[in-house]
PDB file of N, CA and C in Angstrom:
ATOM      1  N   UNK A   1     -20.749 -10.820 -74.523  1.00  0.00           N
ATOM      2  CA  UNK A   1     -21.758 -11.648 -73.897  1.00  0.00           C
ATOM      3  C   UNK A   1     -21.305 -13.095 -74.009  1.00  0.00           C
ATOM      4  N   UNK A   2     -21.153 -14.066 -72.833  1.00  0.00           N
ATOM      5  CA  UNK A   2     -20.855 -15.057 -73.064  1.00  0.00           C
ATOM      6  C   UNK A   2     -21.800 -16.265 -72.758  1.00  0.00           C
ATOM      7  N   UNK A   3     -21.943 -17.203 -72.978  1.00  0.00           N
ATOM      8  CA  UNK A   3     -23.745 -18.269 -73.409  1.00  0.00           C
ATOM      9  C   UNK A   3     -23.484 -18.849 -72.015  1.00  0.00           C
ATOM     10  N   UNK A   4     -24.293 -19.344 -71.555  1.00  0.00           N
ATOM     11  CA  UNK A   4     -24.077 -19.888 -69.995  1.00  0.00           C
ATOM     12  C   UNK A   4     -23.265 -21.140 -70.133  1.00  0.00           C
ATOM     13  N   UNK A   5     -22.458 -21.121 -69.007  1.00  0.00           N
ATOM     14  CA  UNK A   5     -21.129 -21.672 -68.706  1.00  0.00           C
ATOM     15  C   UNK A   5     -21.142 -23.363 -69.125  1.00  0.00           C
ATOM     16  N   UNK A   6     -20.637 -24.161 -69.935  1.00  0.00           N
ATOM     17  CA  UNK A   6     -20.382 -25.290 -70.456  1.00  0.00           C
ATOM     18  C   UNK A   6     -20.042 -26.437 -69.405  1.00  0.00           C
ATOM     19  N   UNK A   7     -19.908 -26.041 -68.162  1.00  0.00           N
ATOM     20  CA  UNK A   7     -19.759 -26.791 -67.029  1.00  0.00           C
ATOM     21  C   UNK A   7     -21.264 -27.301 -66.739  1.00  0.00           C
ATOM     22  N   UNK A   8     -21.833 -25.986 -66.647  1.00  0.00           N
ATOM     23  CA  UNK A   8     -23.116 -26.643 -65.935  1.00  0.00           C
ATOM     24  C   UNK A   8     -23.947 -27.330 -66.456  1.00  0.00           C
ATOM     25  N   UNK A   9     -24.746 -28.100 -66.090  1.00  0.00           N
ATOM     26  CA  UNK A   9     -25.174 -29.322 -66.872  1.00  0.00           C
ATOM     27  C   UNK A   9     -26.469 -28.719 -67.470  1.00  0.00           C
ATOM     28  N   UNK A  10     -26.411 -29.293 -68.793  1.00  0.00           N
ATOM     29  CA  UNK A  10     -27.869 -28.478 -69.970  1.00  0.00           C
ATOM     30  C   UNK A  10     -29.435 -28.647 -69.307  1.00  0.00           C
ATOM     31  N   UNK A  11     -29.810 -29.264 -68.890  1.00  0.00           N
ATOM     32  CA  UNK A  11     -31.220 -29.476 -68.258  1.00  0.00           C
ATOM     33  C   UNK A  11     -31.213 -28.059 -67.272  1.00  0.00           C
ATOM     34  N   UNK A  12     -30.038 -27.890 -66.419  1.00  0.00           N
ATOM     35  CA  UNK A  12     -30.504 -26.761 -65.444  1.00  0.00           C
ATOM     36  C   UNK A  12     -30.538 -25.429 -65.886  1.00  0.00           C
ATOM     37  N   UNK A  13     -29.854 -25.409 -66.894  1.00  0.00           N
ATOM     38  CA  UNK A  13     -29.463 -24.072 -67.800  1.00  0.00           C
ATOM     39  C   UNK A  13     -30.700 -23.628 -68.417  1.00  0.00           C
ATOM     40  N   UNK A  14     -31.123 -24.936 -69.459  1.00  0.00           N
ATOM     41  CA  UNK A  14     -32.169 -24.620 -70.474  1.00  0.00           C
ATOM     42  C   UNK A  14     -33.573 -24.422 -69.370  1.00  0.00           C
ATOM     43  N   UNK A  15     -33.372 -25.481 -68.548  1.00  0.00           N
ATOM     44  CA  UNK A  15     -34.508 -25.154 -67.858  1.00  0.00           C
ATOM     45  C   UNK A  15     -34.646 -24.010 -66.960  1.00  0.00           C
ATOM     46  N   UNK A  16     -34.043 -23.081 -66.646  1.00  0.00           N
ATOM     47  CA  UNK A  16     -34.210 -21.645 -66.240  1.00  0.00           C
ATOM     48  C   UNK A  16     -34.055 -20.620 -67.286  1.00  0.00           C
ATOM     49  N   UNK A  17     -33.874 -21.134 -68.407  1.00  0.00           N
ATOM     50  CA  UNK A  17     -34.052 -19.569 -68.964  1.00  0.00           C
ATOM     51  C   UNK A  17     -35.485 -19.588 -70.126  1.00  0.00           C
ATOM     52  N   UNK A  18     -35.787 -18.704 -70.300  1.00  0.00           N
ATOM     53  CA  UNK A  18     -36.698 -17.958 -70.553  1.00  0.00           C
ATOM     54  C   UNK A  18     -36.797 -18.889 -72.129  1.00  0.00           C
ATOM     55  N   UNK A  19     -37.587 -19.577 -72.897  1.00  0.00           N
ATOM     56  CA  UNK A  19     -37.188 -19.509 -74.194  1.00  0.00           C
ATOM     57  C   UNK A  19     -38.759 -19.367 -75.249  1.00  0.00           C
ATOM     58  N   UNK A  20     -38.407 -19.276 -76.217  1.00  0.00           N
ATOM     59  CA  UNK A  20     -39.719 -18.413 -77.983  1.00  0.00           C
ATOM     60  C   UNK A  20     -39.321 -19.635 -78.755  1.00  0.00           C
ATOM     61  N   UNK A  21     -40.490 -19.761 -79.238  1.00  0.00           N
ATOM     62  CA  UNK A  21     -40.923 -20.843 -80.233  1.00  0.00           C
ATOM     63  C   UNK A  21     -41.122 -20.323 -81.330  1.00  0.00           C
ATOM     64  N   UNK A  22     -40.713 -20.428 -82.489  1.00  0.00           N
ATOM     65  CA  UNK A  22     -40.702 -19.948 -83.815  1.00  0.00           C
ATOM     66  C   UNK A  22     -41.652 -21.073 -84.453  1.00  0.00           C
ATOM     67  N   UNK A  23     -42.836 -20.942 -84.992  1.00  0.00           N
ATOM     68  CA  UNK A  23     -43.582 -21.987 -85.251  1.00  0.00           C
ATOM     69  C   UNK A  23     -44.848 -21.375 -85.565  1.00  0.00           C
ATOM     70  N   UNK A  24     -45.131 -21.822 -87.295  1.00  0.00           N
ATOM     71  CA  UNK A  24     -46.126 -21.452 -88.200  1.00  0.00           C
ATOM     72  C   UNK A  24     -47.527 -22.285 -87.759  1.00  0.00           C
ATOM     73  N   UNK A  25     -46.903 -23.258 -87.044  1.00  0.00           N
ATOM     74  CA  UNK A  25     -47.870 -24.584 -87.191  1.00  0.00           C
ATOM     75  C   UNK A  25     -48.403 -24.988 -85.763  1.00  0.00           C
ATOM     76  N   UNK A  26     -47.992 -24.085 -84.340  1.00  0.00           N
ATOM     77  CA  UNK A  26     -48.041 -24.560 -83.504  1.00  0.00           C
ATOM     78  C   UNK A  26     -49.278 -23.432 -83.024  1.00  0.00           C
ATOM     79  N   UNK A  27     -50.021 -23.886 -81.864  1.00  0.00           N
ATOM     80  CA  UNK A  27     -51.300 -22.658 -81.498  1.00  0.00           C
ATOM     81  C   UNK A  27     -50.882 -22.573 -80.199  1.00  0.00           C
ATOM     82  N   UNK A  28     -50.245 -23.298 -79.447  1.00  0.00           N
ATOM     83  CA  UNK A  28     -50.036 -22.756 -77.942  1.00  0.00           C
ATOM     84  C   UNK A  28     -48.782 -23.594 -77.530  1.00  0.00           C
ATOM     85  N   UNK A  29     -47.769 -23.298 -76.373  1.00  0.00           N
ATOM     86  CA  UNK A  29     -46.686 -23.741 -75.900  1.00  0.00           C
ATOM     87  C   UNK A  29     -46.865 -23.499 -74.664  1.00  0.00           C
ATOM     88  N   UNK A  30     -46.073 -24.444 -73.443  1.00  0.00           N
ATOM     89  CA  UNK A  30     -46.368 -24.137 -72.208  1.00  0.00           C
ATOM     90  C   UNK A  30     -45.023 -24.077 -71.700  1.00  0.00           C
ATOM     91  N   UNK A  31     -45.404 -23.844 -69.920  1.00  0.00           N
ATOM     92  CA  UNK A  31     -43.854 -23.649 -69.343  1.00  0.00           C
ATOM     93  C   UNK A  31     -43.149 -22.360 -69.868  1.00  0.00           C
ATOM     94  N   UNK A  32     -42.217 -22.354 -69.626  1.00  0.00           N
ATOM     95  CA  UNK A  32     -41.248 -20.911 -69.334  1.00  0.00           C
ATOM     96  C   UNK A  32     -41.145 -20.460 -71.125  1.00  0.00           C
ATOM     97  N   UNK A  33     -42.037 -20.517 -71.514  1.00  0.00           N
ATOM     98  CA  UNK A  33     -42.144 -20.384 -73.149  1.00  0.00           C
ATOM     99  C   UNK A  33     -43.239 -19.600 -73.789  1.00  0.00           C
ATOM    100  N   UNK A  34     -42.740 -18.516 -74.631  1.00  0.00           N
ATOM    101  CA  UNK A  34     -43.560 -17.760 -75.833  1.00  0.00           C
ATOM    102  C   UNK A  34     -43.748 -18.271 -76.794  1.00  0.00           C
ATOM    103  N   UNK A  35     -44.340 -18.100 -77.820  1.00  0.00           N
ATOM    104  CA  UNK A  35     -44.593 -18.686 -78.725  1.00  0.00           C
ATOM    105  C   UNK A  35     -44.238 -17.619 -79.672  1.00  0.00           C
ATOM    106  N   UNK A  36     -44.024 -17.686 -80.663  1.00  0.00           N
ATOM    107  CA  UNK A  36     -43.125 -16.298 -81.681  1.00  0.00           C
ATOM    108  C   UNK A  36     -44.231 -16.301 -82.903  1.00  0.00           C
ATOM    109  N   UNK A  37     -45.462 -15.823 -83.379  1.00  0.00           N
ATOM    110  CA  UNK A  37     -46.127 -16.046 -84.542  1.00  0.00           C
ATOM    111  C   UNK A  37     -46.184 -14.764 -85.444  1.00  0.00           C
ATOM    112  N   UNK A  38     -46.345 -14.512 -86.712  1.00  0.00           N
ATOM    113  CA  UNK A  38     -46.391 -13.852 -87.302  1.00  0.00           C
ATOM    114  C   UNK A  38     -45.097 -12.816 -87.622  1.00  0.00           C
ATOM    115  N   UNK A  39     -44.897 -11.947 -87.883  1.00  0.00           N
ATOM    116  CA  UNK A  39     -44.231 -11.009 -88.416  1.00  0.00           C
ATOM    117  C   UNK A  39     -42.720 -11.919 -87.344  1.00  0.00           C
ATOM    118  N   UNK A  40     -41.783 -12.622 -87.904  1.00  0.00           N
ATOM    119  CA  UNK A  40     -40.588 -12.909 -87.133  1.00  0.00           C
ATOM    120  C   UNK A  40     -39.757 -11.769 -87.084  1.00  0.00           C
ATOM    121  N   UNK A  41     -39.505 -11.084 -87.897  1.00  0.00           N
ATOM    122  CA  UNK A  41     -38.689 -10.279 -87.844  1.00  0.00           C
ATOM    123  C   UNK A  41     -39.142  -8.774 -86.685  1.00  0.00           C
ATOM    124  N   UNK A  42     -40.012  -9.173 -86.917  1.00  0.00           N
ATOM    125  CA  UNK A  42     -40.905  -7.665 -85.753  1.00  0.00           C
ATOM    126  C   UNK A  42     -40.891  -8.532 -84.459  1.00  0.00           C
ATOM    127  N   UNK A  43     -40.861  -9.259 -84.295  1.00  0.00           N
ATOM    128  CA  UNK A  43     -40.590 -10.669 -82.922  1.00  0.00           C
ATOM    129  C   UNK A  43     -39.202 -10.266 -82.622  1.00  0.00           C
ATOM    130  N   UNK A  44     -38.821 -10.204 -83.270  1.00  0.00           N
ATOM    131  CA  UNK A  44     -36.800 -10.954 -83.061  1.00  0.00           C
ATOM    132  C   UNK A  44     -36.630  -9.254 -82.455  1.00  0.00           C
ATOM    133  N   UNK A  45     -36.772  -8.202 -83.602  1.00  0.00           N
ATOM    134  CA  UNK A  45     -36.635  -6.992 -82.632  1.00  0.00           C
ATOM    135  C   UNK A  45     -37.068  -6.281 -81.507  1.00  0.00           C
ATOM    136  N   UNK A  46     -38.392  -6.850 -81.453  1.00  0.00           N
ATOM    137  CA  UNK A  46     -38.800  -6.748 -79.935  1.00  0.00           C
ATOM    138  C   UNK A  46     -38.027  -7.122 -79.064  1.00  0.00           C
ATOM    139  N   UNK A  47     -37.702  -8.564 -78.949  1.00  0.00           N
ATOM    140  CA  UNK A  47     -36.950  -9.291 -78.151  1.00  0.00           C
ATOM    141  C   UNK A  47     -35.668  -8.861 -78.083  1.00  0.00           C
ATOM    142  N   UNK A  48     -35.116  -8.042 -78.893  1.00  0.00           N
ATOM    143  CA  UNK A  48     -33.753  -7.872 -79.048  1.00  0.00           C
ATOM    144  C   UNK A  48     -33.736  -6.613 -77.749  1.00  0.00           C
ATOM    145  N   UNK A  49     -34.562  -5.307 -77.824  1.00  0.00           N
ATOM    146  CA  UNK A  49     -34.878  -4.014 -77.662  1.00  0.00           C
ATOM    147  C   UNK A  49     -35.257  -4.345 -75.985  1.00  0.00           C
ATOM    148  N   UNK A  50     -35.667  -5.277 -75.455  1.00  0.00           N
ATOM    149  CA  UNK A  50     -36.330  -5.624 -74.447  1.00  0.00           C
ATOM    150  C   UNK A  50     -34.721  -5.479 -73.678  1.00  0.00           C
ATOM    151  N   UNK A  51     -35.132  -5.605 -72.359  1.00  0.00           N
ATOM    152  CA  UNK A  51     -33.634  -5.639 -71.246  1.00  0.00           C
ATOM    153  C   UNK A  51     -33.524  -6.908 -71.360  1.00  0.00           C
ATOM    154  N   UNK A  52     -32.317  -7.367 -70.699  1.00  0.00           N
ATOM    155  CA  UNK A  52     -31.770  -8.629 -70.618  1.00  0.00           C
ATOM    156  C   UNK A  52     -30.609  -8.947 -71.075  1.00  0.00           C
ATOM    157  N   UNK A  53     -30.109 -10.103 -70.573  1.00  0.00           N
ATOM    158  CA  UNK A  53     -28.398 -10.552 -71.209  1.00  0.00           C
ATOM    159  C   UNK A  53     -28.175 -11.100 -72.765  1.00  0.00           C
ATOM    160  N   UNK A  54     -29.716 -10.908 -73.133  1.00  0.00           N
ATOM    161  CA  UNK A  54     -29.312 -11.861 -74.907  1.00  0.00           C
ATOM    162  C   UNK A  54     -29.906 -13.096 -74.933  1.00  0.00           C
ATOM    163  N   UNK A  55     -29.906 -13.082 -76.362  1.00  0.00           N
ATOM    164  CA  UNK A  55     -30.957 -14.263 -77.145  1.00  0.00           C
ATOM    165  C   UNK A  55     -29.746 -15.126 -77.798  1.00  0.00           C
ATOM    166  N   UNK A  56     -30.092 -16.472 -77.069  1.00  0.00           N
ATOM    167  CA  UNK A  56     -29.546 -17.566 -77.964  1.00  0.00           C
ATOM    168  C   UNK A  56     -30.312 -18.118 -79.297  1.00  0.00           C
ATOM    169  N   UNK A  57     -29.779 -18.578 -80.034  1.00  0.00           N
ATOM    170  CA  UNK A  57     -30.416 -19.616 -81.039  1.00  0.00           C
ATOM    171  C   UNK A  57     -29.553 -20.920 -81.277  1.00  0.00           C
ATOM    172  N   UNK A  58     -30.441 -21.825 -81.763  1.00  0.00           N
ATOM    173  CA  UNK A  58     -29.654 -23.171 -81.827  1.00  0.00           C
ATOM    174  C   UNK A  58     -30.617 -23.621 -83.317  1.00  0.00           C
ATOM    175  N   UNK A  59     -29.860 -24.042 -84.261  1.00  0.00           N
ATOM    176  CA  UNK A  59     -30.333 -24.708 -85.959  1.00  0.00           C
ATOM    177  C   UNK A  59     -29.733 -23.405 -86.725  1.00  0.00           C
ATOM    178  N   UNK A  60     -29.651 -23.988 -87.879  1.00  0.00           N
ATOM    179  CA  UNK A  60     -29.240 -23.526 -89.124  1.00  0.00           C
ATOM    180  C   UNK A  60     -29.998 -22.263 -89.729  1.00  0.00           C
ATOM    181  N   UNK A  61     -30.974 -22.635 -89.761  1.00  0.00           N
ATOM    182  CA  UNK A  61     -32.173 -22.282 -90.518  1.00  0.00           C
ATOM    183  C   UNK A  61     -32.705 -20.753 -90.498  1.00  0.00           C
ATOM    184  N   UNK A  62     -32.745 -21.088 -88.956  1.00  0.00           N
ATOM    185  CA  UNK A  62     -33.040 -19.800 -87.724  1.00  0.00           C
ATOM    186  C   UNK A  62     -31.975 -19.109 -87.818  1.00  0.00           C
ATOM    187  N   UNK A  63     -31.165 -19.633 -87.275  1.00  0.00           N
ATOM    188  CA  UNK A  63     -29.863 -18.332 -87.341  1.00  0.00           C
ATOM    189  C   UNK A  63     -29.103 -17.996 -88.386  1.00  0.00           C
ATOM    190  N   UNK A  64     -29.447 -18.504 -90.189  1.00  0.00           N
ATOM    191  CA  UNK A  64     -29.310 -18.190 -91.181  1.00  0.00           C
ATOM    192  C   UNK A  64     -30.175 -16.813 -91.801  1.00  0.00           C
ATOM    193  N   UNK A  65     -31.210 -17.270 -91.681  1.00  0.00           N
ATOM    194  CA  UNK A  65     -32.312 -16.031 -91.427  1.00  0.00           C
ATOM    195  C   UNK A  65     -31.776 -14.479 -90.716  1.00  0.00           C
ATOM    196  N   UNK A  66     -31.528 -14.812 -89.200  1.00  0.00           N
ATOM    197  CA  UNK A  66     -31.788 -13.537 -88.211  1.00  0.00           C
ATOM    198  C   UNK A  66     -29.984 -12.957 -89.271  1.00  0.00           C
ATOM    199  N   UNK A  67     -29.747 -13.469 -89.477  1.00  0.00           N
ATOM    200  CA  UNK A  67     -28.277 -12.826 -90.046  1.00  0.00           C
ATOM    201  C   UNK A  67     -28.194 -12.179 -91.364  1.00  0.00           C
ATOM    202  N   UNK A  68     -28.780 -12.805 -91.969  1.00  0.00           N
ATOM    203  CA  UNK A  68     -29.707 -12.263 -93.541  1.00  0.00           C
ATOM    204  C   UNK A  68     -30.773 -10.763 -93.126  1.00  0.00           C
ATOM    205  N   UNK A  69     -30.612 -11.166 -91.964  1.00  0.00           N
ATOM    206  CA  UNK A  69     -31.686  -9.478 -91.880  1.00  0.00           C
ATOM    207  C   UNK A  69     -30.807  -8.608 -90.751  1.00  0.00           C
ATOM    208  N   UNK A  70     -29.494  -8.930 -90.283  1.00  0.00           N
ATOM    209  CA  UNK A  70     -28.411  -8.369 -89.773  1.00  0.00           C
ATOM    210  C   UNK A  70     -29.179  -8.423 -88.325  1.00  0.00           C
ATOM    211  N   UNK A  71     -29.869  -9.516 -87.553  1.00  0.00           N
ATOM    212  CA  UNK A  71     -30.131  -9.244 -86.438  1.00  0.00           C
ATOM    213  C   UNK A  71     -29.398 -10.152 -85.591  1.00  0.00           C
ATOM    214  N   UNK A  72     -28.021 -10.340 -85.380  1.00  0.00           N
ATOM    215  CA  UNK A  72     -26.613 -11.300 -84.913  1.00  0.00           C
ATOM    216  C   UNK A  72     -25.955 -10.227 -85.087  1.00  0.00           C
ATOM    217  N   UNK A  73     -25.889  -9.882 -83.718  1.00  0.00           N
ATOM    218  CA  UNK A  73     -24.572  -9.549 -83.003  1.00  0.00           C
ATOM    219  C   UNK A  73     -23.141  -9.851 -82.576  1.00  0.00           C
ATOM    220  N   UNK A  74     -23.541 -10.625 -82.093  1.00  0.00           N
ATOM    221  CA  UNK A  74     -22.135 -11.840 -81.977  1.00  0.00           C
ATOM    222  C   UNK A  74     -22.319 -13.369 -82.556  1.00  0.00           C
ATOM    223  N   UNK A  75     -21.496 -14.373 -82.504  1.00  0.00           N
ATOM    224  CA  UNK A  75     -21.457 -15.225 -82.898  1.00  0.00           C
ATOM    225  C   UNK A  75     -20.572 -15.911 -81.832  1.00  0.00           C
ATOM    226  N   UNK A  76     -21.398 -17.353 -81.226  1.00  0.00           N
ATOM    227  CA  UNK A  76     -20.285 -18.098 -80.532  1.00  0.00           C
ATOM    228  C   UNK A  76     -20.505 -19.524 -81.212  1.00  0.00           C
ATOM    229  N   UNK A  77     -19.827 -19.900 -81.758  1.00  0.00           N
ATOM    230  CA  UNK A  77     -19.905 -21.524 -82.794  1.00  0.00           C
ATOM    231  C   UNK A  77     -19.785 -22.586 -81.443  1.00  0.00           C
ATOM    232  N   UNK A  78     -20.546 -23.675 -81.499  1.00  0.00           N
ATOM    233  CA  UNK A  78     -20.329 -24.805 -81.193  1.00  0.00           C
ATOM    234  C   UNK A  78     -20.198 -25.742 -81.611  1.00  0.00           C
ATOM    235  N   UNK A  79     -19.185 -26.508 -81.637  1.00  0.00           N
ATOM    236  CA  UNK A  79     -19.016 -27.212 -82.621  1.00  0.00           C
ATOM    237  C   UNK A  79     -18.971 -29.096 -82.028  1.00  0.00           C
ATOM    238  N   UNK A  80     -20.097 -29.591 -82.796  1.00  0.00           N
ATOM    239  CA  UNK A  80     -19.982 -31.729 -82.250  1.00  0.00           C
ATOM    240  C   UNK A  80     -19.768 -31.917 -83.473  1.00  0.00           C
ATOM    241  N   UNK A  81     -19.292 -33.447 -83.242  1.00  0.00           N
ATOM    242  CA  UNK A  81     -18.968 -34.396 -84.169  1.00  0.00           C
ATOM    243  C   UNK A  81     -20.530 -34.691 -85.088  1.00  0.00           C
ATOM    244  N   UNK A  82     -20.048 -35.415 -86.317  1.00  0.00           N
ATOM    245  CA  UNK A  82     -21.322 -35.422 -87.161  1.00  0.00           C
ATOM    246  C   UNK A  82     -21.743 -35.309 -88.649  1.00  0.00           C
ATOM    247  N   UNK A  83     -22.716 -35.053 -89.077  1.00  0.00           N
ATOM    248  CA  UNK A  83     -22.492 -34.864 -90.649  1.00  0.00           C
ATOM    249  C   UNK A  83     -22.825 -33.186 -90.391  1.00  0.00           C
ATOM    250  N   UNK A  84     -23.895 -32.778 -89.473  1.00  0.00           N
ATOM    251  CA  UNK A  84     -24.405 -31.969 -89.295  1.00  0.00           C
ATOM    252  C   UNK A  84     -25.046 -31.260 -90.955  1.00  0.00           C
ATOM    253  N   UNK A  85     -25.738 -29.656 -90.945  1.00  0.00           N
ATOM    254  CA  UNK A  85     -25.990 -29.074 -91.988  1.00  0.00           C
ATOM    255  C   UNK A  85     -25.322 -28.267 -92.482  1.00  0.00           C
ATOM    256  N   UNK A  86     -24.934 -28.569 -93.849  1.00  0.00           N
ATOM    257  CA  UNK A  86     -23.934 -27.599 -94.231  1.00  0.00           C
ATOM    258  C   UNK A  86     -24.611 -26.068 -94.783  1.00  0.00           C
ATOM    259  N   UNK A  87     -25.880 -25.942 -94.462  1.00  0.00           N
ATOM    260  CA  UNK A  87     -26.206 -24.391 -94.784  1.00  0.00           C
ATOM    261  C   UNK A  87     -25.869 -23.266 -94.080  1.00  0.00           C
ATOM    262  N   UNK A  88     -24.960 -23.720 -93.202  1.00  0.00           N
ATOM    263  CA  UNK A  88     -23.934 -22.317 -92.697  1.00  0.00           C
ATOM    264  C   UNK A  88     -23.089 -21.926 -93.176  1.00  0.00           C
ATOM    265  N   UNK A  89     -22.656 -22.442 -94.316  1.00  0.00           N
ATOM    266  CA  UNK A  89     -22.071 -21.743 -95.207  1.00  0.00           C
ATOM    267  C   UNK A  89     -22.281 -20.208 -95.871  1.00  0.00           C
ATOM    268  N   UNK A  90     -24.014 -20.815 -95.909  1.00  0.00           N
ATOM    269  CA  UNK A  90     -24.631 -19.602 -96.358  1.00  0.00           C
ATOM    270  C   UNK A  90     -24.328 -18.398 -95.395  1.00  0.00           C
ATOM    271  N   UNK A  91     -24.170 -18.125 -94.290  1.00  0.00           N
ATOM    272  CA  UNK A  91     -23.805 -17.140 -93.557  1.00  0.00           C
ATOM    273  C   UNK A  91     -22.505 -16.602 -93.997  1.00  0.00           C
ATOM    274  N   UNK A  92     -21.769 -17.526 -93.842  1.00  0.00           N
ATOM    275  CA  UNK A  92     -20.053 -16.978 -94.509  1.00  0.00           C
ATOM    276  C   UNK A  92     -19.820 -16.244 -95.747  1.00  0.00           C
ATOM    277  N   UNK A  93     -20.861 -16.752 -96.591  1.00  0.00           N
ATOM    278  CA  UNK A  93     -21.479 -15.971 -98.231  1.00  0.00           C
ATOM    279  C   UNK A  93     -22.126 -14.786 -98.170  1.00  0.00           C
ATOM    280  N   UNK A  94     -22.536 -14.578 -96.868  1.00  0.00           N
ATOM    281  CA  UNK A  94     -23.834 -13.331 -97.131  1.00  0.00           C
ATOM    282  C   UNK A  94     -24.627 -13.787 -97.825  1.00  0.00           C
ATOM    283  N   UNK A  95     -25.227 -14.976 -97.595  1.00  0.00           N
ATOM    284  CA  UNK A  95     -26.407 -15.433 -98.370  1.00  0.00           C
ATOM    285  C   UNK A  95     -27.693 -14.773 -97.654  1.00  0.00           C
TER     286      UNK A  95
END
């Protein structure tokens, strides 16, 4: 599976696809957006099980998690300049 094409410019990309809000704190989201509450892990496999080309994620945090519960399939790194977070390490650990 490969993430939509790096040519095309991010506004048209993000803005056609489908995207879930992971958020304890939020009560409603609008536009081309779910909102993800309660049980994440019963979320993430739904979404996984559903048809379609695949679920991106973008932060540390999030995709430290779905990997800790073996729900990453593939992995495509992007990598910018920066201090960025070094808790991706924790993935490389099996943390």
């Amino acid at each position: 599976m490969r993430p939509p094409s790096v040519t095309q410019p991010f506004p048209r990309t993000i803005d056609g696809a489908k995207k879930y809000v992971v958020s304890a704190t939020l009560d409603a989201v609008d536009g081309n957006t779910e909102l993800l509450t309660g049980d994440l892990r019963a979320n993430v496999e739904r979404l996984k099980a559903a048809p379609g080309k695949g679920l991106y994620t973008a932060g540390v945090t999030l995709a430290t998690t779905l990997a800790g519960w073996g729900l990453i399939d593939e992995y495509t790194f992007v990598v910018r300049g920066g201090g960025g977070d070094r808790r991706a390490t924790a993935v490389r650990r099996g943390a």
